[in-house]
C-alpha atoms as a PDB file:
ATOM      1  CA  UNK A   1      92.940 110.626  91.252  1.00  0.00           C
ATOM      2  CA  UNK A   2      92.254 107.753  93.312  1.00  0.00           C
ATOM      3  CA  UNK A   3      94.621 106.247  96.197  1.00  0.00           C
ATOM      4  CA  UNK A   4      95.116 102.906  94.165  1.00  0.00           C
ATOM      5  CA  UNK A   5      96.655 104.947  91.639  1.00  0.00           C
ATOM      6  CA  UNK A   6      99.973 106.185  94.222  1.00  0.00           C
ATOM      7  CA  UNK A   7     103.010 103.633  94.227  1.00  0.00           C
ATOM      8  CA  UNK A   8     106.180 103.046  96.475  1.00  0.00           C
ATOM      9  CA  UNK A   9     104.614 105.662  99.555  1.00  0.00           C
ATOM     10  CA  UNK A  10     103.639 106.066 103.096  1.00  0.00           C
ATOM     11  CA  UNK A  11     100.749 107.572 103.518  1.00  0.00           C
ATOM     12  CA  UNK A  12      98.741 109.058 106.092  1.00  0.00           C
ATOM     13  CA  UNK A  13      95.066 108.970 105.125  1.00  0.00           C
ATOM     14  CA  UNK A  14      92.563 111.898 107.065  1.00  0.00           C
ATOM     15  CA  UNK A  15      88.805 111.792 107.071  1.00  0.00           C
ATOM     16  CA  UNK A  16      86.685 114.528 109.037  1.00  0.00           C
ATOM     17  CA  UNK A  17      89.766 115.419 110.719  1.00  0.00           C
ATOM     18  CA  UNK A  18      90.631 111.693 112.054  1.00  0.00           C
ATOM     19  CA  UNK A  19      93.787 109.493 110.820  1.00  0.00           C
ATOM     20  CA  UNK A  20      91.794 106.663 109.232  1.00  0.00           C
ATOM     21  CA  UNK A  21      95.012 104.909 107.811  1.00  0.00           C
ATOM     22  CA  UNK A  22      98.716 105.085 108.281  1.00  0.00           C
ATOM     23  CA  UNK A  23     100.633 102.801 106.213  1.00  0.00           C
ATOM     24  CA  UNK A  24     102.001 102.187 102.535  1.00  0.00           C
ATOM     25  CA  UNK A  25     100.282 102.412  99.560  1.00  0.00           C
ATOM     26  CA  UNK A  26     100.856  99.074  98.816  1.00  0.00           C
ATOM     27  CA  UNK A  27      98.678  97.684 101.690  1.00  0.00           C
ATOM     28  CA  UNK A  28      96.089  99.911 101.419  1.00  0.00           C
ATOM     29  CA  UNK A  29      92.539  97.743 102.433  1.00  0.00           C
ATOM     30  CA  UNK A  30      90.263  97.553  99.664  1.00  0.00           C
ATOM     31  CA  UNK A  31      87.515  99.651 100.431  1.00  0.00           C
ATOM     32  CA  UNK A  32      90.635 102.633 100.410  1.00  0.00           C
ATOM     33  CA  UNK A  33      91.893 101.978  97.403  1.00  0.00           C
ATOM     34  CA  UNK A  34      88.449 103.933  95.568  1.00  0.00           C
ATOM     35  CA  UNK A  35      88.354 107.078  97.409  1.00  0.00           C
ATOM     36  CA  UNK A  36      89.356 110.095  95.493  1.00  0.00           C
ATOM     37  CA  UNK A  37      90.902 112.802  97.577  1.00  0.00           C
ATOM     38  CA  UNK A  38      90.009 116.388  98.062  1.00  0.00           C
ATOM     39  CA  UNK A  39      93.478 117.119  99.150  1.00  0.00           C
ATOM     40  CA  UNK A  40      97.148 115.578  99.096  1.00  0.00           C
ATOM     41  CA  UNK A  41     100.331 117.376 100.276  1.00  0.00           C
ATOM     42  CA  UNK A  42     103.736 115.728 101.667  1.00  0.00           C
ATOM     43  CA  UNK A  43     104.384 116.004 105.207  1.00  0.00           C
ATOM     44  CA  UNK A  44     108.578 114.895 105.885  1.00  0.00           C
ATOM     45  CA  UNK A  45     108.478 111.503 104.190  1.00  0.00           C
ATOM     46  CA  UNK A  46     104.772 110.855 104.158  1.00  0.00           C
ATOM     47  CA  UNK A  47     102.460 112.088 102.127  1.00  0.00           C
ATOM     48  CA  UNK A  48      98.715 112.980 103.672  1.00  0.00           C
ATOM     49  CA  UNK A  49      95.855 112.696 102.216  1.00  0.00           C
ATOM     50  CA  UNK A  50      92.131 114.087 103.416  1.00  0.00           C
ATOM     51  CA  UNK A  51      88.911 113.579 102.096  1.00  0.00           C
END
Protein backbone atom coordinates (compact mmCIF):
# COMPACT_ATOMS: atom_id res chain seq x y z
CA UNK A 1 0.00 0.00 0.00
CA UNK A 2 1.31 3.29 -0.66
CA UNK A 3 1.26 6.44 1.84
CA UNK A 4 -1.12 8.44 -0.57
CA UNK A 5 -3.51 5.82 0.00
CA UNK A 6 -3.89 6.68 4.28
CA UNK A 7 -6.55 9.50 5.10
CA UNK A 8 -7.42 11.72 8.22
CA UNK A 9 -3.71 10.61 10.17
CA UNK A 10 -0.55 11.74 11.72
CA UNK A 11 2.09 10.05 10.74
CA UNK A 12 5.55 9.57 11.57
CA UNK A 13 7.50 8.42 8.52
CA UNK A 14 11.17 6.31 9.34
CA UNK A 15 13.83 5.62 6.77
CA UNK A 16 17.20 3.77 7.78
CA UNK A 17 16.32 4.44 11.22
CA UNK A 18 15.86 8.44 10.78
CA UNK A 19 12.35 10.40 11.14
CA UNK A 20 12.14 11.66 7.55
CA UNK A 21 8.54 13.16 8.07
CA UNK A 22 6.25 14.00 10.90
CA UNK A 23 3.04 15.38 9.92
CA UNK A 24 -0.53 14.45 8.45
CA UNK A 25 -1.26 12.49 5.72
CA UNK A 26 -2.84 15.12 4.09
CA UNK A 27 0.38 17.21 3.60
CA UNK A 28 2.48 14.64 2.77
CA UNK A 29 5.26 16.23 -0.07
CA UNK A 30 4.98 14.61 -3.26
CA UNK A 31 7.87 12.60 -3.66
CA UNK A 32 6.22 10.69 -0.16
CA UNK A 33 3.17 10.09 -1.34
CA UNK A 34 4.78 6.83 -3.75
CA UNK A 35 6.71 4.99 -1.27
CA UNK A 36 5.30 1.71 -0.25
CA UNK A 37 6.14 0.70 3.27
CA UNK A 38 7.82 -2.32 4.66
CA UNK A 39 6.22 -1.71 7.95
CA UNK A 40 3.27 0.35 9.64
CA UNK A 41 2.15 0.03 13.30
CA UNK A 42 0.34 2.81 15.59
CA UNK A 43 2.31 4.39 18.17
CA UNK A 44 -0.44 6.53 20.83
CA UNK A 45 -2.18 8.61 18.18
CA UNK A 46 0.31 8.38 15.37
CA UNK A 47 0.83 5.88 13.26
CA UNK A 48 4.72 5.07 12.05
CA UNK A 49 5.72 4.02 9.17
CA UNK A 50 9.45 2.62 8.02
CA UNK A 51 10.76 1.76 4.87
Amino acid sequence: MKLKELRLLNIKIIQNGEIIYNGTTEELPEELKELEYKKIYFEGVNVIAEF
